[in-house]
PDB file of N, CA and C in Angstrom:
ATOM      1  N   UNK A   1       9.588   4.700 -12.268  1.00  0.00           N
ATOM      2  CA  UNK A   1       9.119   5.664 -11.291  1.00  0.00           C
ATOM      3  C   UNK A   1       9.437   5.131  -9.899  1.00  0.00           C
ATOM      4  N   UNK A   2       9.713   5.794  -8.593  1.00  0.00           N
ATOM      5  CA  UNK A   2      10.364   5.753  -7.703  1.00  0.00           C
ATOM      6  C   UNK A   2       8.802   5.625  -6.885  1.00  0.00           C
ATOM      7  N   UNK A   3       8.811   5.197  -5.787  1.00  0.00           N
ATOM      8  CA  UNK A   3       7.821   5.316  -4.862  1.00  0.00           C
ATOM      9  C   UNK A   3       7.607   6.572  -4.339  1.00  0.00           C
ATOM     10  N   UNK A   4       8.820   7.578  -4.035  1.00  0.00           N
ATOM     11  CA  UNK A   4       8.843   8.986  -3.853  1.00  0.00           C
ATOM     12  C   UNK A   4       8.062   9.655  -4.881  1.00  0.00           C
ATOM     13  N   UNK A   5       8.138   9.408  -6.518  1.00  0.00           N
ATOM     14  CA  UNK A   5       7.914   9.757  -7.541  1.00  0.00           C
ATOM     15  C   UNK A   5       6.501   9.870  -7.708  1.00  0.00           C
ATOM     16  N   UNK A   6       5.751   8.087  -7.120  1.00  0.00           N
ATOM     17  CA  UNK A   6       4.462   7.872  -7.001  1.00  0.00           C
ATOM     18  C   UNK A   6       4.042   9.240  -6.158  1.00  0.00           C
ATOM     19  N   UNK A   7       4.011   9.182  -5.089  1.00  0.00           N
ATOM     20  CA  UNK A   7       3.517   9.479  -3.788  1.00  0.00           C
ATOM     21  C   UNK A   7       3.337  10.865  -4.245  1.00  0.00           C
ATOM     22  N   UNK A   8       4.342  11.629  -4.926  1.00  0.00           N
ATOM     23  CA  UNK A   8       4.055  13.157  -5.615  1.00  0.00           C
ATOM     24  C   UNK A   8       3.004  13.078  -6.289  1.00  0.00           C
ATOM     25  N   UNK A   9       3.074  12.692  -7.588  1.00  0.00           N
ATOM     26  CA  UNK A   9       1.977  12.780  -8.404  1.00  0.00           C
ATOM     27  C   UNK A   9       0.515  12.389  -7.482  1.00  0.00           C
ATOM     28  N   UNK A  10       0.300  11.571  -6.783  1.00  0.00           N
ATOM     29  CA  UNK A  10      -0.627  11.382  -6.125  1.00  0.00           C
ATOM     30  C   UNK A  10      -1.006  12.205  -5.321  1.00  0.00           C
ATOM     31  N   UNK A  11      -0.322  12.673  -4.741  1.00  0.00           N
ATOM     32  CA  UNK A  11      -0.716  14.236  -4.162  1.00  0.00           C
ATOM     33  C   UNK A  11      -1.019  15.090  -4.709  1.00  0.00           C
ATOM     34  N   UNK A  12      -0.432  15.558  -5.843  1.00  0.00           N
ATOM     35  CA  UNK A  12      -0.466  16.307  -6.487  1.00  0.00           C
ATOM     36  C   UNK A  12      -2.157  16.282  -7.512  1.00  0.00           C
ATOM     37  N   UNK A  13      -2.478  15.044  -7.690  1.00  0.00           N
ATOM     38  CA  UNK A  13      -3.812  14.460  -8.234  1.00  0.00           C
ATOM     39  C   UNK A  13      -4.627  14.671  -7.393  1.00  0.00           C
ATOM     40  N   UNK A  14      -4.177  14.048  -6.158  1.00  0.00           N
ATOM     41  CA  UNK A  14      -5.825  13.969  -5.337  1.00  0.00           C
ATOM     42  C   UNK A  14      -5.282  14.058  -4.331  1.00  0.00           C
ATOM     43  N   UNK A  15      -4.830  15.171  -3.040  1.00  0.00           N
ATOM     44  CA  UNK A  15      -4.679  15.698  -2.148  1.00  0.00           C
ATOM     45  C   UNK A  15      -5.988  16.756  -1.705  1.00  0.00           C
ATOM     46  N   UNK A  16      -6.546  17.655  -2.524  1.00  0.00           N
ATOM     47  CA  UNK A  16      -7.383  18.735  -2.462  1.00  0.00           C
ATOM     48  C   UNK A  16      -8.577  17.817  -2.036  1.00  0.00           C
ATOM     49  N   UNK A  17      -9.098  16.618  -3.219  1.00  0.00           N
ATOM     50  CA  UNK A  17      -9.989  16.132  -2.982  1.00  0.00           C
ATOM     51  C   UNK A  17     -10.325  15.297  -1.637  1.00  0.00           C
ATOM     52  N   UNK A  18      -9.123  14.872  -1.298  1.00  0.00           N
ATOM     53  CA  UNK A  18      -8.804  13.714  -0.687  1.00  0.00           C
ATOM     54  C   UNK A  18      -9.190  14.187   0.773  1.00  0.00           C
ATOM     55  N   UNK A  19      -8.211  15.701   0.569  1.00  0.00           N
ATOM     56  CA  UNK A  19      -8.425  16.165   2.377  1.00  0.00           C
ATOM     57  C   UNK A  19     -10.374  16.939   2.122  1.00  0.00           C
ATOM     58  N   UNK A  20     -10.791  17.335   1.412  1.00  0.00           N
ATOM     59  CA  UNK A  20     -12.164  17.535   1.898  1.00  0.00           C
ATOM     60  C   UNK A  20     -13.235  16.379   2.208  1.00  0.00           C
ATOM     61  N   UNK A  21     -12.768  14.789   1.461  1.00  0.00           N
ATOM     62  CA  UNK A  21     -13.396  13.657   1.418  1.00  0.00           C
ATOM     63  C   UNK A  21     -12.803  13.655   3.392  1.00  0.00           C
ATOM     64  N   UNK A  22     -12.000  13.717   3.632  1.00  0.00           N
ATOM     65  CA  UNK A  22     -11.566  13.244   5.295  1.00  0.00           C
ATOM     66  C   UNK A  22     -10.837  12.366   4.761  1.00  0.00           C
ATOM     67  N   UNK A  23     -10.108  11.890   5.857  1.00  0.00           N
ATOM     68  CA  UNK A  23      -9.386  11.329   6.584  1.00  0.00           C
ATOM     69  C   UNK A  23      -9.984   9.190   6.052  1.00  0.00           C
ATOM     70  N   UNK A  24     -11.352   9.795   7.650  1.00  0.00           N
ATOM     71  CA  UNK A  24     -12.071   8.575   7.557  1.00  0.00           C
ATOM     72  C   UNK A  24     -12.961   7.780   6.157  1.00  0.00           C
ATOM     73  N   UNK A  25     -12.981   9.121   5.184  1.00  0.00           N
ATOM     74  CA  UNK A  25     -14.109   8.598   3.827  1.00  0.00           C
ATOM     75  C   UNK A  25     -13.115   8.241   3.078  1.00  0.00           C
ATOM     76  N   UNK A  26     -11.666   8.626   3.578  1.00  0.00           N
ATOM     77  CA  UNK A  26     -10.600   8.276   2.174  1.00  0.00           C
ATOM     78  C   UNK A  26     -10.631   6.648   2.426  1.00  0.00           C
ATOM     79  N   UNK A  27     -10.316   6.205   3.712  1.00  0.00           N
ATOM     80  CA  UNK A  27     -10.389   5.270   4.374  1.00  0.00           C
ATOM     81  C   UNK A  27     -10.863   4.053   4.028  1.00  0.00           C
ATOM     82  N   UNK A  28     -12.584   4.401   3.857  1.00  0.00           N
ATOM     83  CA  UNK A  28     -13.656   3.734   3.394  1.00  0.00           C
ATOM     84  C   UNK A  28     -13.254   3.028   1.820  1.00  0.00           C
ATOM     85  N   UNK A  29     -13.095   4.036   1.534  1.00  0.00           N
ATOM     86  CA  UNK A  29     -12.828   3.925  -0.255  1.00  0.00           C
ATOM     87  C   UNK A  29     -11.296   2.788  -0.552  1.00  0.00           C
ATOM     88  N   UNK A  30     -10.460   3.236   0.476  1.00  0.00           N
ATOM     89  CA  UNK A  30      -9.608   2.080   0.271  1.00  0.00           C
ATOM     90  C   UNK A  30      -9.841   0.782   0.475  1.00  0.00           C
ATOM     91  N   UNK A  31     -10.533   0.372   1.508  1.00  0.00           N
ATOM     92  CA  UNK A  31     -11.196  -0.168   1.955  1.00  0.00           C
ATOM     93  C   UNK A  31     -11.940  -1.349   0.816  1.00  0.00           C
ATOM     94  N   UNK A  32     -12.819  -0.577   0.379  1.00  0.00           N
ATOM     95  CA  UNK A  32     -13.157  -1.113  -0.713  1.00  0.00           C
ATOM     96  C   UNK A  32     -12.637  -1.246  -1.766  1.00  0.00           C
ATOM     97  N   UNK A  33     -11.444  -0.702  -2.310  1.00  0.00           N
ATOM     98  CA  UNK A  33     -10.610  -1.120  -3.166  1.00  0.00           C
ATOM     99  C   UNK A  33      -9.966  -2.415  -2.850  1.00  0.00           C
ATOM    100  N   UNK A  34      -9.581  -2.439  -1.846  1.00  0.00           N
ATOM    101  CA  UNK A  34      -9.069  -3.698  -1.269  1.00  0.00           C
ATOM    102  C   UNK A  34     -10.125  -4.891  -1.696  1.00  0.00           C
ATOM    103  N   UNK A  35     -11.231  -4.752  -0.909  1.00  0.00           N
ATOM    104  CA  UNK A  35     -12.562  -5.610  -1.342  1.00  0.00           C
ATOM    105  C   UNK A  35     -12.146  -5.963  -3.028  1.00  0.00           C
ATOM    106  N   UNK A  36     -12.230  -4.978  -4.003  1.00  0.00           N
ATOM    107  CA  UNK A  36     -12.609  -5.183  -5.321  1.00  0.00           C
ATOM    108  C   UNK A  36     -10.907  -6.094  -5.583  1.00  0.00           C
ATOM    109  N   UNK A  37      -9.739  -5.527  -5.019  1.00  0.00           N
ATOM    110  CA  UNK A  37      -8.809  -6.709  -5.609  1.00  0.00           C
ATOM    111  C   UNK A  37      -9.080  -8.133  -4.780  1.00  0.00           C
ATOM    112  N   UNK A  38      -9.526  -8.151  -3.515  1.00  0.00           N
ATOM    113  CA  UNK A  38      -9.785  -9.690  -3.205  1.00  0.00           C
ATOM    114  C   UNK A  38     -10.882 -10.480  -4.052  1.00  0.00           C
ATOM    115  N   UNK A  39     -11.967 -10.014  -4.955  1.00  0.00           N
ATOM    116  CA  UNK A  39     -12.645 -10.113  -5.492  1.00  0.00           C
ATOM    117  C   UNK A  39     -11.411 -10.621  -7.219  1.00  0.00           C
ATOM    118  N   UNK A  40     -10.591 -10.065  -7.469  1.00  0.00           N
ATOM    119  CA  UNK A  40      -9.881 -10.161  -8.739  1.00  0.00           C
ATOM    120  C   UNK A  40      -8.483 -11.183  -8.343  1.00  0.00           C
ATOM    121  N   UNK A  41      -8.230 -11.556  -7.045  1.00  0.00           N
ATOM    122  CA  UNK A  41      -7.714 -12.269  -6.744  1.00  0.00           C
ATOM    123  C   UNK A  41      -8.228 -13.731  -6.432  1.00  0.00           C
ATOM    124  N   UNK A  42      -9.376 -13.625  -6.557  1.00  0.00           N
ATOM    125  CA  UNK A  42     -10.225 -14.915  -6.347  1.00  0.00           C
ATOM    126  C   UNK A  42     -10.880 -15.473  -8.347  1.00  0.00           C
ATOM    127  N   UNK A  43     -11.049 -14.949  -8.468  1.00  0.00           N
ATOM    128  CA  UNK A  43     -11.185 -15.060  -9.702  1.00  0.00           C
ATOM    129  C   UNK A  43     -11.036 -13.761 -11.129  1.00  0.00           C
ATOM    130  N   UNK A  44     -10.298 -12.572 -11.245  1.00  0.00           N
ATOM    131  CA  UNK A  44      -9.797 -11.826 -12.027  1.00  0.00           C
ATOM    132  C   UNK A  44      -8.498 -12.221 -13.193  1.00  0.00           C
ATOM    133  N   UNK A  45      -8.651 -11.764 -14.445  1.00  0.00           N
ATOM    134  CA  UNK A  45      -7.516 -11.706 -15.373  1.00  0.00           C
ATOM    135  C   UNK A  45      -6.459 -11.374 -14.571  1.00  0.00           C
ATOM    136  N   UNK A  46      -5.337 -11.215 -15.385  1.00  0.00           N
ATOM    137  CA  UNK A  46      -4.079 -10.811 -14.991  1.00  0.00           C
ATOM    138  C   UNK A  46      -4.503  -9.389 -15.269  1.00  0.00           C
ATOM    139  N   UNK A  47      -5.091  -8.662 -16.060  1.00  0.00           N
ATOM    140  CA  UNK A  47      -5.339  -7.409 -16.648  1.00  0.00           C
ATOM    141  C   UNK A  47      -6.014  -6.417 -15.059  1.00  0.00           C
ATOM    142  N   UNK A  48      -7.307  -7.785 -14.418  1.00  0.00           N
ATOM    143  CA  UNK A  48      -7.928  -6.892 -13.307  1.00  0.00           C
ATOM    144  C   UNK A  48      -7.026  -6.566 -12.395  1.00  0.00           C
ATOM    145  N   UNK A  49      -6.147  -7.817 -11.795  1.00  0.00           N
ATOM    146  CA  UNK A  49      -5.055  -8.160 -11.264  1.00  0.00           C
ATOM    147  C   UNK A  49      -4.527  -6.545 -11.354  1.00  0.00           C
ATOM    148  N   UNK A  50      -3.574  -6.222 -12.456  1.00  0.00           N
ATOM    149  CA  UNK A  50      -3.040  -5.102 -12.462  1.00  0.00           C
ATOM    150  C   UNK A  50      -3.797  -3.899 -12.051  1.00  0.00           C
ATOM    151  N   UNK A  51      -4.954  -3.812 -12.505  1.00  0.00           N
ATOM    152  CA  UNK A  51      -5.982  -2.889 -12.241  1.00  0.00           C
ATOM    153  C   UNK A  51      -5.892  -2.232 -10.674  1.00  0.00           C
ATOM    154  N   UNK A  52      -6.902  -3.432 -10.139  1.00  0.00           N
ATOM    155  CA  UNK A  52      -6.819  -3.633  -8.452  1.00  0.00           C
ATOM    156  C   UNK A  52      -5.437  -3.059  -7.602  1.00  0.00           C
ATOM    157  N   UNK A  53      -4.400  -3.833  -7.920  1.00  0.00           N
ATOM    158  CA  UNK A  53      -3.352  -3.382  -7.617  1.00  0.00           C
ATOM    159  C   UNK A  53      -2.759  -1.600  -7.544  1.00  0.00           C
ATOM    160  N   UNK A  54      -3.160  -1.553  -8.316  1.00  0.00           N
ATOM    161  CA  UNK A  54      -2.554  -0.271  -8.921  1.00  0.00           C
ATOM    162  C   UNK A  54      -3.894   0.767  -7.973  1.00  0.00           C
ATOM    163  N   UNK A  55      -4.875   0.541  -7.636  1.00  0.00           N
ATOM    164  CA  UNK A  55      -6.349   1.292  -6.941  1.00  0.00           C
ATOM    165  C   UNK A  55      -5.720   1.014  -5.525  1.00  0.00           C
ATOM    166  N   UNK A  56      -5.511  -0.207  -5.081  1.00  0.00           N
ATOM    167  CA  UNK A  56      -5.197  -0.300  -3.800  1.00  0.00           C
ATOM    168  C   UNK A  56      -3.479   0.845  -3.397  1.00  0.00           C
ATOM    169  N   UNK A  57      -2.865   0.672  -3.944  1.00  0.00           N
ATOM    170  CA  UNK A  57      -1.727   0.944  -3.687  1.00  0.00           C
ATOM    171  C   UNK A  57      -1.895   3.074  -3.915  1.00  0.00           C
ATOM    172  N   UNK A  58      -2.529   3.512  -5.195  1.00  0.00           N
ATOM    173  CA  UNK A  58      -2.410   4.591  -5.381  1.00  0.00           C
ATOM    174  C   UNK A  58      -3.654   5.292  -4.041  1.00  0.00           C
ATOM    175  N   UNK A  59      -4.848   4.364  -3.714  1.00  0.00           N
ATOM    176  CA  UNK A  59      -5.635   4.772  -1.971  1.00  0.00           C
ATOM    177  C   UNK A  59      -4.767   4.937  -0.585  1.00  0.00           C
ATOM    178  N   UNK A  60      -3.943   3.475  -0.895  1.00  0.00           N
ATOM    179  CA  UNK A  60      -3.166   3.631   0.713  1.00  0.00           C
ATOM    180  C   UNK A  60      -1.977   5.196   0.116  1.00  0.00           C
ATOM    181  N   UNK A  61      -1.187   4.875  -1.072  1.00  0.00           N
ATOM    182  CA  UNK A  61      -0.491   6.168  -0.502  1.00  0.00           C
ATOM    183  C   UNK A  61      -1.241   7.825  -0.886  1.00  0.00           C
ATOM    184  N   UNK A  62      -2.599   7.466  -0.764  1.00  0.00           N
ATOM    185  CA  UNK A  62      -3.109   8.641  -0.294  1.00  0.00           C
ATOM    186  C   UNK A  62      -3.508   8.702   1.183  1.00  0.00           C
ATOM    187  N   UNK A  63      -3.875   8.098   1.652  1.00  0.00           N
ATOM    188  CA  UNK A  63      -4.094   7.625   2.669  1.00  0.00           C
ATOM    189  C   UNK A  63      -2.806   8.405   3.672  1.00  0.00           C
ATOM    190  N   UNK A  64      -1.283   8.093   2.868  1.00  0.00           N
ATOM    191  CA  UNK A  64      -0.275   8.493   3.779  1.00  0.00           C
ATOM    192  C   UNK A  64       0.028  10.225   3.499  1.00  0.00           C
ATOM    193  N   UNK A  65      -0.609  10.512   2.402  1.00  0.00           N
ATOM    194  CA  UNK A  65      -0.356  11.998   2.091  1.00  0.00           C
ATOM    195  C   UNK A  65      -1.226  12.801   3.148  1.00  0.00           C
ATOM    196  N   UNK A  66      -2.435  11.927   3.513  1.00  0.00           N
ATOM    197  CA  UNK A  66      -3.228  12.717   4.193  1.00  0.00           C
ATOM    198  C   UNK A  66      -2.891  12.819   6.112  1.00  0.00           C
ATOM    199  N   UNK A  67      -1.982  11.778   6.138  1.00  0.00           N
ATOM    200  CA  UNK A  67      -1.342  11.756   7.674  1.00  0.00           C
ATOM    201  C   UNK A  67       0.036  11.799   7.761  1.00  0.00           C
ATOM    202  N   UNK A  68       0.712  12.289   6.447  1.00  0.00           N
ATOM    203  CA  UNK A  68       2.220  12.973   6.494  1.00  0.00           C
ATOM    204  C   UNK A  68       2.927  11.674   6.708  1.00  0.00           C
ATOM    205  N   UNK A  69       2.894  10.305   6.048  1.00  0.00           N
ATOM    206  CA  UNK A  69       3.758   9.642   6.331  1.00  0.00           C
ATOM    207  C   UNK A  69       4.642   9.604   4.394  1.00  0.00           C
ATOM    208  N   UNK A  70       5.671   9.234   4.693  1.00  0.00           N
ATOM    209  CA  UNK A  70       6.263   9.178   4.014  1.00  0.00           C
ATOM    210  C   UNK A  70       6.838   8.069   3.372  1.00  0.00           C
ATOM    211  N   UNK A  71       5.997   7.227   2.151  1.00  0.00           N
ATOM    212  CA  UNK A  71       6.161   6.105   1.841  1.00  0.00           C
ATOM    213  C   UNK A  71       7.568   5.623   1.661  1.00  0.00           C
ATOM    214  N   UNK A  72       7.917   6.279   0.532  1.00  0.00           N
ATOM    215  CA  UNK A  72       9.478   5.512   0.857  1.00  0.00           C
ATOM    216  C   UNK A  72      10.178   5.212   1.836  1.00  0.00           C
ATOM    217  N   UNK A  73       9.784   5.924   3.036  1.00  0.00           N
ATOM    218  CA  UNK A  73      10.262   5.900   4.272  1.00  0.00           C
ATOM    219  C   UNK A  73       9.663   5.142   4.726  1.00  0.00           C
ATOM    220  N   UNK A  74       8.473   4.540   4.703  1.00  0.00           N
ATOM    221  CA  UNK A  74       8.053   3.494   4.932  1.00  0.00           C
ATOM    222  C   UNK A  74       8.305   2.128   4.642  1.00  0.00           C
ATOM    223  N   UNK A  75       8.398   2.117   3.291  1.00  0.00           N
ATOM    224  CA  UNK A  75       8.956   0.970   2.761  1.00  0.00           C
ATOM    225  C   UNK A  75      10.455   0.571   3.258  1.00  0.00           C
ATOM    226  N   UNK A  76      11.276   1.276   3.426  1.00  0.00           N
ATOM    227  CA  UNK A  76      12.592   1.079   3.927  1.00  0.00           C
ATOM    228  C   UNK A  76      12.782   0.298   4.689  1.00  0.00           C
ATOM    229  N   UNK A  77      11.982  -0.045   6.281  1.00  0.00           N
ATOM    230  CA  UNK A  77      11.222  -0.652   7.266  1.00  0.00           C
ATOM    231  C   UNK A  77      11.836  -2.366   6.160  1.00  0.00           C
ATOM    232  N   UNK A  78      11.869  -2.605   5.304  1.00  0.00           N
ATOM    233  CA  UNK A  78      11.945  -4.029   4.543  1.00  0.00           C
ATOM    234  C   UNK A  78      12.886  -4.182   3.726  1.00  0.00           C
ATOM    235  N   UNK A  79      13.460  -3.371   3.560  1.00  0.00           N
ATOM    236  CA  UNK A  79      14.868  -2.798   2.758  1.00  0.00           C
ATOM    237  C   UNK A  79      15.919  -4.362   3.164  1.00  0.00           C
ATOM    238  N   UNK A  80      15.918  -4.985   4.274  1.00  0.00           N
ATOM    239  CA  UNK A  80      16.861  -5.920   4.393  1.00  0.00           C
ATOM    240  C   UNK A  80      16.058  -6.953   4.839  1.00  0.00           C
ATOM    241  N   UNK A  81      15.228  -7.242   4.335  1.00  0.00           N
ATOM    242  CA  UNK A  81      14.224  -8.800   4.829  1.00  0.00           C
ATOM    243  C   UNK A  81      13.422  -8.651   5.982  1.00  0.00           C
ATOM    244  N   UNK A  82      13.141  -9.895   6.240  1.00  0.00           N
ATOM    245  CA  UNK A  82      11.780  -9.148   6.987  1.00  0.00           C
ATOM    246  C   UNK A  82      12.221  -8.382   8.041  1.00  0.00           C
ATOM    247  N   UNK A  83      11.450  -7.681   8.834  1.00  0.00           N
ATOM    248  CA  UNK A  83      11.493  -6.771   9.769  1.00  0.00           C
ATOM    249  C   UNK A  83      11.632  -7.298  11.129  1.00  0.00           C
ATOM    250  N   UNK A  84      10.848  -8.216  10.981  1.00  0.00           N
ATOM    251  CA  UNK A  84      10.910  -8.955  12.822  1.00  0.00           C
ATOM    252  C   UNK A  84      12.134  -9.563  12.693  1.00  0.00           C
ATOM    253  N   UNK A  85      12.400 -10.667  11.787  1.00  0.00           N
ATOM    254  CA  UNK A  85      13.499 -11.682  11.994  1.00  0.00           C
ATOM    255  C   UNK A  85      14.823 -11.293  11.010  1.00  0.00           C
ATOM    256  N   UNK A  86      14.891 -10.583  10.598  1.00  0.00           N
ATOM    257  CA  UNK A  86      16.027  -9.463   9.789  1.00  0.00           C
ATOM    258  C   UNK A  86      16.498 -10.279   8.788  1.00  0.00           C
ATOM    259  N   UNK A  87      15.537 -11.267   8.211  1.00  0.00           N
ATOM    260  CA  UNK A  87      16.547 -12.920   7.327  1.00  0.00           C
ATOM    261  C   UNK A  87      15.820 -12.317   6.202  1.00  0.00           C
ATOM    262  N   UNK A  88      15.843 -12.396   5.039  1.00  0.00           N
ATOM    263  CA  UNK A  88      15.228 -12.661   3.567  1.00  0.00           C
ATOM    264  C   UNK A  88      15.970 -14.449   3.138  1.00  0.00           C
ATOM    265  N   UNK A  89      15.038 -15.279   2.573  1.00  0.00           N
ATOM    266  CA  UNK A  89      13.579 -15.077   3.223  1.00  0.00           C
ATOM    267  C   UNK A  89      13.425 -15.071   4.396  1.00  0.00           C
ATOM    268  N   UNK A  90      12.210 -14.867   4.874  1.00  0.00           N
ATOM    269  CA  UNK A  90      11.904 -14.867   6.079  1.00  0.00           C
ATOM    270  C   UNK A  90      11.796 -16.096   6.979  1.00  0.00           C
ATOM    271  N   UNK A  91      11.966 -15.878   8.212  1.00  0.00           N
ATOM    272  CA  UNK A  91      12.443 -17.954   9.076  1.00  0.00           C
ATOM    273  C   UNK A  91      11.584 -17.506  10.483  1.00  0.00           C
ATOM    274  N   UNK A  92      10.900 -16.477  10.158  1.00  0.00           N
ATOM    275  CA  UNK A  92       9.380 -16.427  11.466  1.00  0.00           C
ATOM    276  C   UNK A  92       8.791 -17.423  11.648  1.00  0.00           C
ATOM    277  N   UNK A  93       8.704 -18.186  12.893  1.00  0.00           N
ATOM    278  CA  UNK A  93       8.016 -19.337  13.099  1.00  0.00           C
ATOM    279  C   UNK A  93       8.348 -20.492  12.510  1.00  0.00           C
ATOM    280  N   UNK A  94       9.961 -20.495  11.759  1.00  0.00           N
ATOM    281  CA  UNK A  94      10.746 -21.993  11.710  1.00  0.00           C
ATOM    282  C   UNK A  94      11.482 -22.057  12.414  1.00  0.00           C
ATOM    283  N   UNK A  95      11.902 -23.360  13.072  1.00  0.00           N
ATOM    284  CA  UNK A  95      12.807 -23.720  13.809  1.00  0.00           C
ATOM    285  C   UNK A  95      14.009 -22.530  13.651  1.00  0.00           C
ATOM    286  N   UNK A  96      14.480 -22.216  14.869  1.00  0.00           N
ATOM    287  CA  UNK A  96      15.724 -21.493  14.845  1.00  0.00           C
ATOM    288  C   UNK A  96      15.603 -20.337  14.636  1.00  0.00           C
ATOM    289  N   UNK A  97      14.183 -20.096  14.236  1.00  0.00           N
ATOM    290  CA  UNK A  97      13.605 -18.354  13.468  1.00  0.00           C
ATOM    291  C   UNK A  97      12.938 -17.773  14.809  1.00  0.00           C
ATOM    292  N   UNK A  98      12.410 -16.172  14.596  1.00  0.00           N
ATOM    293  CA  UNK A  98      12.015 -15.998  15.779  1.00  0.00           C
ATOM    294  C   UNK A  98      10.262 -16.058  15.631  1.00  0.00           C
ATOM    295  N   UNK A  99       9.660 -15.909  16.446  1.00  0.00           N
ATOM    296  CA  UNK A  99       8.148 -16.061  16.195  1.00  0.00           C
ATOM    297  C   UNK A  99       7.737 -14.715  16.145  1.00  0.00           C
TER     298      UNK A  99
END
């Protein structure tokens, strides 16, 4: 599945709900998804691990359905290493790299 691919179905799931929850309550909820994977990153299976992951990521790109951004288009932004210093890996803040 494509990140474009994601971002449909997710709309398509929870857009209705999403825009009467707001903006700011969708927010909240990611929010705390985040919380629950730092919580599974500190001590979680590989199983919560996936879990978490998959809550955080399917909130934020609701998050972008609800302010018209366009993830893949977002992600692109990294398409050739990092963004500030244009290297994969990245050399931010090593000698010769930029800060």
């Amino acid at each position: 599945m494509t990140i474009e691919e994601f971002q449909r179905i997710i709309r398509e799931t929870y857009y209705e709900k999403d825009s009467r929850r707001g903006l700011a309550s969708t927010f909240q909820w990611f929010v705390e998804e985040v919380g629950e994977l730092a919580s599974a990153l500190r001590k979680g299976s590989k199983e919560e691990l996936l879990h978490e992951f998959s809550d955080v990521f399917a909130w934020l790109t609701s998050l972008a359905n609800l302010t018209g951004v366009d993830m893949e288009e977002a992600a692109k932004r990294y398409e050739k290493g990092c963004p500030k210093c244009g290297k994969s890996p990245c050399v931010c803040g090593e000698p010769n790299g930029r800060k």
